[in-house]
C-alpha atoms as a PDB file:
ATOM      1  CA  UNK A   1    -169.447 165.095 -87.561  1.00  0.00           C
ATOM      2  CA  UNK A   2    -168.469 162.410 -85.114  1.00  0.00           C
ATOM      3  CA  UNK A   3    -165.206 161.582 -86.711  1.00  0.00           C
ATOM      4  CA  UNK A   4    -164.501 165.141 -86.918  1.00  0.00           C
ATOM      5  CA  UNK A   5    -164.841 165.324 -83.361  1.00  0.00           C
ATOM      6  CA  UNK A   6    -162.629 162.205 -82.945  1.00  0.00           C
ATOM      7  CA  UNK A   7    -159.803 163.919 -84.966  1.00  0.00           C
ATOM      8  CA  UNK A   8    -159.659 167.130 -82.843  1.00  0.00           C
ATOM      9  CA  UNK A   9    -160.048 165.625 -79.497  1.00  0.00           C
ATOM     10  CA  UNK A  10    -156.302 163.510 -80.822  1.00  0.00           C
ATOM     11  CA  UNK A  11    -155.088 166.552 -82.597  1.00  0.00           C
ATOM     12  CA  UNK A  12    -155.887 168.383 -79.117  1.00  0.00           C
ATOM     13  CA  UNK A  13    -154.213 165.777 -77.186  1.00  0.00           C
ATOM     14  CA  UNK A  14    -150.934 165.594 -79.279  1.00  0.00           C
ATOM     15  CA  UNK A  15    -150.525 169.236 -79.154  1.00  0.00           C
ATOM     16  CA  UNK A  16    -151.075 169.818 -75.506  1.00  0.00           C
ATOM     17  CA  UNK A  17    -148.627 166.806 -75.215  1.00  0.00           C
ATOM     18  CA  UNK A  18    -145.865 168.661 -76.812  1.00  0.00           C
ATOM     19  CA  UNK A  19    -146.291 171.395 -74.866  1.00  0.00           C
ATOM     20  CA  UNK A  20    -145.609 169.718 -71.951  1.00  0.00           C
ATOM     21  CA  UNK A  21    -142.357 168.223 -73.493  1.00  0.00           C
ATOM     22  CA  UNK A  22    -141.539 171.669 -74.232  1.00  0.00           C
ATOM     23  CA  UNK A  23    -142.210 172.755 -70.466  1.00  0.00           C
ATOM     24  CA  UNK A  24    -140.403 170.016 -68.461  1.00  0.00           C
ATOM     25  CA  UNK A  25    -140.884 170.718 -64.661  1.00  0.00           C
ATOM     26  CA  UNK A  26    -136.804 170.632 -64.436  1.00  0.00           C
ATOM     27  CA  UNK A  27    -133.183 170.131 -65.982  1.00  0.00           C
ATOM     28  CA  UNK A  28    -130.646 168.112 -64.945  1.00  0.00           C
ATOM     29  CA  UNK A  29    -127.591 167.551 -66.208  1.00  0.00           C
ATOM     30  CA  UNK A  30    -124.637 164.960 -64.986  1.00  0.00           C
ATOM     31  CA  UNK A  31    -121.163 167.249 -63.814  1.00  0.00           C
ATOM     32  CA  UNK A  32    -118.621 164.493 -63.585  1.00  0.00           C
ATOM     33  CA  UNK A  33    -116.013 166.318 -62.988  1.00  0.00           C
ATOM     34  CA  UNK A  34    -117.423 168.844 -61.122  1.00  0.00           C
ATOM     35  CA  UNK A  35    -115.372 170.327 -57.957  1.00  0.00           C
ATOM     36  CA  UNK A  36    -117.401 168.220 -56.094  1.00  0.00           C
ATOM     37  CA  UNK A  37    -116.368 165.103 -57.482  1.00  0.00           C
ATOM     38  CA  UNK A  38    -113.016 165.684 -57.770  1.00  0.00           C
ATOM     39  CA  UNK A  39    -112.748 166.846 -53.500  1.00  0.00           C
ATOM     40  CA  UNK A  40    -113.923 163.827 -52.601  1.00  0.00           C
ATOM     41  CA  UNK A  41    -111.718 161.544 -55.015  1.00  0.00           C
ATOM     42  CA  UNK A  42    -108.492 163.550 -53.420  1.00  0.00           C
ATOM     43  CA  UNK A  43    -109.390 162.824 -50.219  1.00  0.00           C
ATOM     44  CA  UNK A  44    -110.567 159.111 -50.957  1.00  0.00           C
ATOM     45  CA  UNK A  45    -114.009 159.545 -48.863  1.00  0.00           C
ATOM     46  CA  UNK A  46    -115.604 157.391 -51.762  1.00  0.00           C
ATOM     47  CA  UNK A  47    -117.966 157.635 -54.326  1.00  0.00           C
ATOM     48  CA  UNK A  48    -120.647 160.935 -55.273  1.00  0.00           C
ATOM     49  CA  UNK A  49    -122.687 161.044 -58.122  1.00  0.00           C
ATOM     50  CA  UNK A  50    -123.024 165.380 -59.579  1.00  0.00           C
ATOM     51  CA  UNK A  51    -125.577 166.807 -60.993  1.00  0.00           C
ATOM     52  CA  UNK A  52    -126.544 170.579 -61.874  1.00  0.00           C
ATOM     53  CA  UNK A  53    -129.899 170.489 -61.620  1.00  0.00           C
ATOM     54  CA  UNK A  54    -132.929 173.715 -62.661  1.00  0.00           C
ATOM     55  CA  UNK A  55    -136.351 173.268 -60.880  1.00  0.00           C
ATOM     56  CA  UNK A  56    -138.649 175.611 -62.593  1.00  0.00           C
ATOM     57  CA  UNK A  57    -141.746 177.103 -60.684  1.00  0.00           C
ATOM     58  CA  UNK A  58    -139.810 175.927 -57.325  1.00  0.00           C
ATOM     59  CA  UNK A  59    -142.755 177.597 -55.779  1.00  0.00           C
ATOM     60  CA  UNK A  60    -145.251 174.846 -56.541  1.00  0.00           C
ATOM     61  CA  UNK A  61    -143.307 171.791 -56.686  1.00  0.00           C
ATOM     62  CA  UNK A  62    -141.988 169.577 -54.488  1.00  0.00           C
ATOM     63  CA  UNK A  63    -138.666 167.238 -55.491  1.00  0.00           C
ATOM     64  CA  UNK A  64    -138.199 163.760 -53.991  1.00  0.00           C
ATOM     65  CA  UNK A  65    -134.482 162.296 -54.535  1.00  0.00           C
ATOM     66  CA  UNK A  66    -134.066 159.019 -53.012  1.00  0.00           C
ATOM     67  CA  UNK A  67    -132.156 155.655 -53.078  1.00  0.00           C
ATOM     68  CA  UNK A  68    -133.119 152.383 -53.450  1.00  0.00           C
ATOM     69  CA  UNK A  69    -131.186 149.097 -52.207  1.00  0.00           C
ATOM     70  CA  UNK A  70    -131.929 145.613 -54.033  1.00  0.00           C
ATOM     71  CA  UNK A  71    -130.483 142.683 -53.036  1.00  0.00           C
ATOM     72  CA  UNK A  72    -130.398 139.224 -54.632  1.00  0.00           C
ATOM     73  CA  UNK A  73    -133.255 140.841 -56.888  1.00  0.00           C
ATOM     74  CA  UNK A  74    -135.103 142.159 -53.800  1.00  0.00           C
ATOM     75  CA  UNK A  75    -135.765 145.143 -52.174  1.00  0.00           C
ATOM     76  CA  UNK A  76    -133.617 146.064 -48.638  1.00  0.00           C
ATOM     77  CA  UNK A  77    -135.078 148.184 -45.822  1.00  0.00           C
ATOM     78  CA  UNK A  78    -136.639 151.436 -46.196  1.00  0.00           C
ATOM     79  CA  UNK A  79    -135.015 154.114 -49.004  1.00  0.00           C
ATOM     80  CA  UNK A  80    -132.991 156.643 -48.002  1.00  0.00           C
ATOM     81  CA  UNK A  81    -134.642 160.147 -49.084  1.00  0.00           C
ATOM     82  CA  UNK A  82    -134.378 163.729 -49.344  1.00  0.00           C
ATOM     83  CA  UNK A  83    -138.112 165.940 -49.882  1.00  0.00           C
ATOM     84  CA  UNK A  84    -138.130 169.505 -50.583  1.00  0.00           C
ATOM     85  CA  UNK A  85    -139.738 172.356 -52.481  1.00  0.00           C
ATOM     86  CA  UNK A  86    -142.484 174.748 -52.234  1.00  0.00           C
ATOM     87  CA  UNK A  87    -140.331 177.655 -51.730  1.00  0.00           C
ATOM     88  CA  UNK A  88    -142.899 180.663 -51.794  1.00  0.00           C
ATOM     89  CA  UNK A  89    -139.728 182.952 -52.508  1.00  0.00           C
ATOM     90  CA  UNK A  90    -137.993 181.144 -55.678  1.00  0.00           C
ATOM     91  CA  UNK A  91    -139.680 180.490 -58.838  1.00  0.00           C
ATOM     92  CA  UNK A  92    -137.060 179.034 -60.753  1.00  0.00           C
ATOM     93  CA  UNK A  93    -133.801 177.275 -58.712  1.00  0.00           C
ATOM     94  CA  UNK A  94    -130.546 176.151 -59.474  1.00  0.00           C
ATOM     95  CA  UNK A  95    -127.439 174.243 -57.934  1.00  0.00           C
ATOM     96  CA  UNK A  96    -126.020 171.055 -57.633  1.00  0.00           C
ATOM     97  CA  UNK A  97    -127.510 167.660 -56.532  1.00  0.00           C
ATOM     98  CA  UNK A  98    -126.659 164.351 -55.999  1.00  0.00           C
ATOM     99  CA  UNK A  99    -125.869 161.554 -53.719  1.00  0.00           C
ATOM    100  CA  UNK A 100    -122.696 159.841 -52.433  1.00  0.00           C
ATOM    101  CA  UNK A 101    -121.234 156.642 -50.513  1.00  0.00           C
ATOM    102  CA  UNK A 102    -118.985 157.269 -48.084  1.00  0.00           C
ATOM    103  CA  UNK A 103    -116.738 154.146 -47.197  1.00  0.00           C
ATOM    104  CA  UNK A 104    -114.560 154.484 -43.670  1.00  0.00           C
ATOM    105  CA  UNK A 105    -112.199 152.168 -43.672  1.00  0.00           C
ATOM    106  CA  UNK A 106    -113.479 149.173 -41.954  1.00  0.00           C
ATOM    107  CA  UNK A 107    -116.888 150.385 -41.824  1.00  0.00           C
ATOM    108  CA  UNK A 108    -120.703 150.637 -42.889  1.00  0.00           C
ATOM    109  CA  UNK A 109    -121.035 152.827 -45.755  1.00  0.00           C
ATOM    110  CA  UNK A 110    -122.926 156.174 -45.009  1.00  0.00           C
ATOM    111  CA  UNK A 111    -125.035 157.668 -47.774  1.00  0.00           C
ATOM    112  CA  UNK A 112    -125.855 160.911 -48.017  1.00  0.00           C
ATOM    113  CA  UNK A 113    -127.865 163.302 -50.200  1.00  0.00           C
ATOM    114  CA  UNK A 114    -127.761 166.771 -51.204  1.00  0.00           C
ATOM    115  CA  UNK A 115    -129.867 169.356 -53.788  1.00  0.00           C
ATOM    116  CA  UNK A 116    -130.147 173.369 -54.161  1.00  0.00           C
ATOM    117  CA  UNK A 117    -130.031 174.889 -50.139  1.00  0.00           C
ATOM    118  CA  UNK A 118    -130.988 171.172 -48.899  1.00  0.00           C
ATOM    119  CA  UNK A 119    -129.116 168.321 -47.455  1.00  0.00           C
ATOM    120  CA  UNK A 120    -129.126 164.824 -45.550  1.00  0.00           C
ATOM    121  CA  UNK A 121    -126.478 163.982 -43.334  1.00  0.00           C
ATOM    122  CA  UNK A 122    -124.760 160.219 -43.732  1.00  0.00           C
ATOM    123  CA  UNK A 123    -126.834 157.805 -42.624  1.00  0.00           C
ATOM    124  CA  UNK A 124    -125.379 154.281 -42.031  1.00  0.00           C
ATOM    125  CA  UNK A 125    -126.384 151.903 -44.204  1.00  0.00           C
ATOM    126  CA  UNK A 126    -125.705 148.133 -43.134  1.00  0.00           C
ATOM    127  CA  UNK A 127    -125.812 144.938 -45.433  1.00  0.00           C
ATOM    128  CA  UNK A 128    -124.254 147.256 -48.604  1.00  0.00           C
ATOM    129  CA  UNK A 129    -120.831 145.612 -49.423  1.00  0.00           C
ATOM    130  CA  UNK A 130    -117.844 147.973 -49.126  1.00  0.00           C
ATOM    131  CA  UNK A 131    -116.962 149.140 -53.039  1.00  0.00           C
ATOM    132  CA  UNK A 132    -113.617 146.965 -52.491  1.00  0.00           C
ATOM    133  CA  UNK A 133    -115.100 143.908 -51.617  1.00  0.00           C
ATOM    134  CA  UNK A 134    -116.176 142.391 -54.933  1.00  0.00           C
ATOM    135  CA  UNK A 135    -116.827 143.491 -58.860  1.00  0.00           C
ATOM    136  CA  UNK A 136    -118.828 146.764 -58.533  1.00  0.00           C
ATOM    137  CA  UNK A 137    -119.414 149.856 -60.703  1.00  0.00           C
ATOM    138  CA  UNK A 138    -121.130 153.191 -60.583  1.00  0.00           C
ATOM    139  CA  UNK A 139    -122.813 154.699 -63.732  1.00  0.00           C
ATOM    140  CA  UNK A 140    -125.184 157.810 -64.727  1.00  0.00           C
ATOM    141  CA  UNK A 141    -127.976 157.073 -66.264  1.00  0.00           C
ATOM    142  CA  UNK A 142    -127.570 159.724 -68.805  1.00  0.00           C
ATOM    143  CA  UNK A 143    -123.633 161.174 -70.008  1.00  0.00           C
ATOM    144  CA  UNK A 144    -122.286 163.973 -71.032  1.00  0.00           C
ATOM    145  CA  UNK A 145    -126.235 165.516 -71.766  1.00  0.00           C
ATOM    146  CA  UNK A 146    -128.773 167.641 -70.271  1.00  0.00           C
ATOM    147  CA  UNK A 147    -132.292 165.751 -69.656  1.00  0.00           C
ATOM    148  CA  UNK A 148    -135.447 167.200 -69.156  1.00  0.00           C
ATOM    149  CA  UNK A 149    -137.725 165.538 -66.301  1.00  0.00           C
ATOM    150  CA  UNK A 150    -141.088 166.280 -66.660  1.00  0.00           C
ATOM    151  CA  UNK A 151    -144.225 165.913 -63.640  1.00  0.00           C
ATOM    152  CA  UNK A 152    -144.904 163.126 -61.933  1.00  0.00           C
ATOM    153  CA  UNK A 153    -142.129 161.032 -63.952  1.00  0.00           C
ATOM    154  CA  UNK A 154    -140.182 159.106 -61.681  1.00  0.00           C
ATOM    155  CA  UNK A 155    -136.408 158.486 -63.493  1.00  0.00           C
ATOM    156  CA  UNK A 156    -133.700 156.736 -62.259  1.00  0.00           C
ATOM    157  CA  UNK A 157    -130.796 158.962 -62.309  1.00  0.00           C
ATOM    158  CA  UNK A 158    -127.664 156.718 -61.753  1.00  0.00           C
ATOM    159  CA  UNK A 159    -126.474 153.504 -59.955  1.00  0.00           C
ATOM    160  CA  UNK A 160    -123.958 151.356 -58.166  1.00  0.00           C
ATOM    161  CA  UNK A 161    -124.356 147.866 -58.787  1.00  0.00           C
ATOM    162  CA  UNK A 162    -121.935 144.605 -57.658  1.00  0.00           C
ATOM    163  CA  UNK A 163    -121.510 141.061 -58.138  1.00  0.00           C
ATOM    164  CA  UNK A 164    -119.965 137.749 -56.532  1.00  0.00           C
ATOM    165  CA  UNK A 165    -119.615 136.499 -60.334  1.00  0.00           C
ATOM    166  CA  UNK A 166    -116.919 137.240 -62.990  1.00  0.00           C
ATOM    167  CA  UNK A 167    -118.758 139.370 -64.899  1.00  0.00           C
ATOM    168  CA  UNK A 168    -121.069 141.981 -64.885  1.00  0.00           C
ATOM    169  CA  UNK A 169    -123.834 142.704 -67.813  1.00  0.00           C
ATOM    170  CA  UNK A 170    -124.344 145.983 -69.528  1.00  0.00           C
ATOM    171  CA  UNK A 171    -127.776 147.514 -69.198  1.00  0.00           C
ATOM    172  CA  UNK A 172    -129.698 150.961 -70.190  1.00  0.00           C
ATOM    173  CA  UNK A 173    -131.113 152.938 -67.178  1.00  0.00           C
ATOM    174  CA  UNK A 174    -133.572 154.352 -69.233  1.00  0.00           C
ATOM    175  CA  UNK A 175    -135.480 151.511 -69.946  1.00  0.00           C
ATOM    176  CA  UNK A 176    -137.796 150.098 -67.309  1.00  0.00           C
ATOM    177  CA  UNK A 177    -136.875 146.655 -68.507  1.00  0.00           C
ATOM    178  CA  UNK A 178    -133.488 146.904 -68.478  1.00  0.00           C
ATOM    179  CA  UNK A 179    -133.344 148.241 -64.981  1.00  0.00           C
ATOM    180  CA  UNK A 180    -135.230 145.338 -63.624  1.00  0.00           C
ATOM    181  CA  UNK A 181    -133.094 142.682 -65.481  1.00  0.00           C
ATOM    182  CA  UNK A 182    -129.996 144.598 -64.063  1.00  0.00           C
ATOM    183  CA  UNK A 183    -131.709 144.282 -60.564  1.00  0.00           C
ATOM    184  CA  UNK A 184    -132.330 140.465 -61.087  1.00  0.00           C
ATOM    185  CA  UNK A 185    -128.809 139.682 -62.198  1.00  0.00           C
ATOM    186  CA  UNK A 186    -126.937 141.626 -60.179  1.00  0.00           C
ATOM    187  CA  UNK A 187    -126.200 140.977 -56.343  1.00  0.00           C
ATOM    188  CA  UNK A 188    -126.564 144.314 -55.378  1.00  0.00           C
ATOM    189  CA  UNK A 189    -128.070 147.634 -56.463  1.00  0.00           C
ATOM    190  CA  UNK A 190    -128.422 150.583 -55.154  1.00  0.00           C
ATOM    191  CA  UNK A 191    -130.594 153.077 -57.720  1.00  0.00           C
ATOM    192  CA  UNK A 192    -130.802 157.021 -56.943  1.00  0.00           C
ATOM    193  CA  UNK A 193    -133.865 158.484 -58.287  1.00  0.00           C
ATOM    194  CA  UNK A 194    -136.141 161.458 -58.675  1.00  0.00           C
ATOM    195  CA  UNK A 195    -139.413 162.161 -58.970  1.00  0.00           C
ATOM    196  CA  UNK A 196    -140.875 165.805 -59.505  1.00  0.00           C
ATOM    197  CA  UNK A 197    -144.579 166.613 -58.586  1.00  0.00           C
ATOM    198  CA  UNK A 198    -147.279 169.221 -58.167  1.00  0.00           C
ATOM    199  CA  UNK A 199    -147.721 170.049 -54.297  1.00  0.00           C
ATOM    200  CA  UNK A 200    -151.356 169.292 -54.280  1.00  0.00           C
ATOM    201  CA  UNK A 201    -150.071 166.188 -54.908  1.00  0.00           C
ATOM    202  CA  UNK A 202    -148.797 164.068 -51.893  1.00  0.00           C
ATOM    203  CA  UNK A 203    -145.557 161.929 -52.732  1.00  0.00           C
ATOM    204  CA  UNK A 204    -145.933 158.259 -50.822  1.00  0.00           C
END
């Protein structure tokens, strides 16, 4: 009788599991070439990173997007961040998010963020090298797909990373490992993330 038990209680677990795969709290989906993307190339501000991005059952959660600087493998000031949700009127929204680096010439970078009806404006962000300055790329985390993010999962959605050296190692945002490797080896990093949750939930 026990073991019975045993097996339902795992049978039970996996299956309410895969619901939850089935249900993810949001889309998102990286837009490259979005018209986004491609105003800012033509007028040379800098860098964004696009996404087109679904939050289901708006009305009960909240969405944290934020960025993270690492330097010489440790972390810089405070993240920049962008909080939002609970929207009593929407149950399901859509739009575009993302984050970019803005580079005046001869001047701090400014980052700001942006997501459905919400934005931050630039803030200047000192002790980021400008994207001339030394061997740097940006990269999503995931191409050319749609990703499902499910509650409480905090994912890394894309970076810009640079170097003094002459070469720069290849690395998979989706792995944990990986990302702190990249953060070791790399001079700096700046990592844009999200992280979805229930609002009885408080977000740190």
């Amino acid at each position: 009788m026990r073991k019975r038990w045993t097996l339902f209680v795992v049978m039970a677990t996996l299956l309410l599991a895969g619901c939850a795969n089935q249900n993810p709290a949001a889309e998102i989906e990286p837009v490259p070439e979005s018209d986004y993307v491609k105003t800012f190339e033509d007028l040379s501000l800098g860098r964004l990173f696009d996404f087109q991005f679904e939050l289901k059952q708006a009305d009960k959660r909240r969405v944290k997007l934020w960025v993270e600087h690492y330097q010489n493998g440790k972390k810089e000031g405070e993240p920049v961040d962008l909080i939002y949700g609970e929207d009593p009127n929407n149950g399901t929204v859509e739009g575009h998010l993302g984050f970019g680096m803005m580079t005046p010439t001869n001047q701090e970078p400014l980052y700001f963020l942006y997501a459905p009806g919400v934005s931050l404006e630039p803030q200047n962000q000192s002790g980021v090298p400008m994207l001339e300055s030394s061997m740097a790329t940006w990269d999503y985390a995931f191409k050319d797909k749609k990703v499902d993010i499910s509650l409480d999962e905090e994912k890394v959605l894309a970076v810009y990373r640079s170097t003094t050296s002459n070469e720069m190692g290849q690395f998979d945002l989706n792995h944990p490992d990986d990302v702190e490797k990249m953060i070791q080896e790399d001079s700096d990093v700046l990592l844009l993330k999200i992280l979805i949750t229930e609002k009885k939930k408080e977000m740190q």
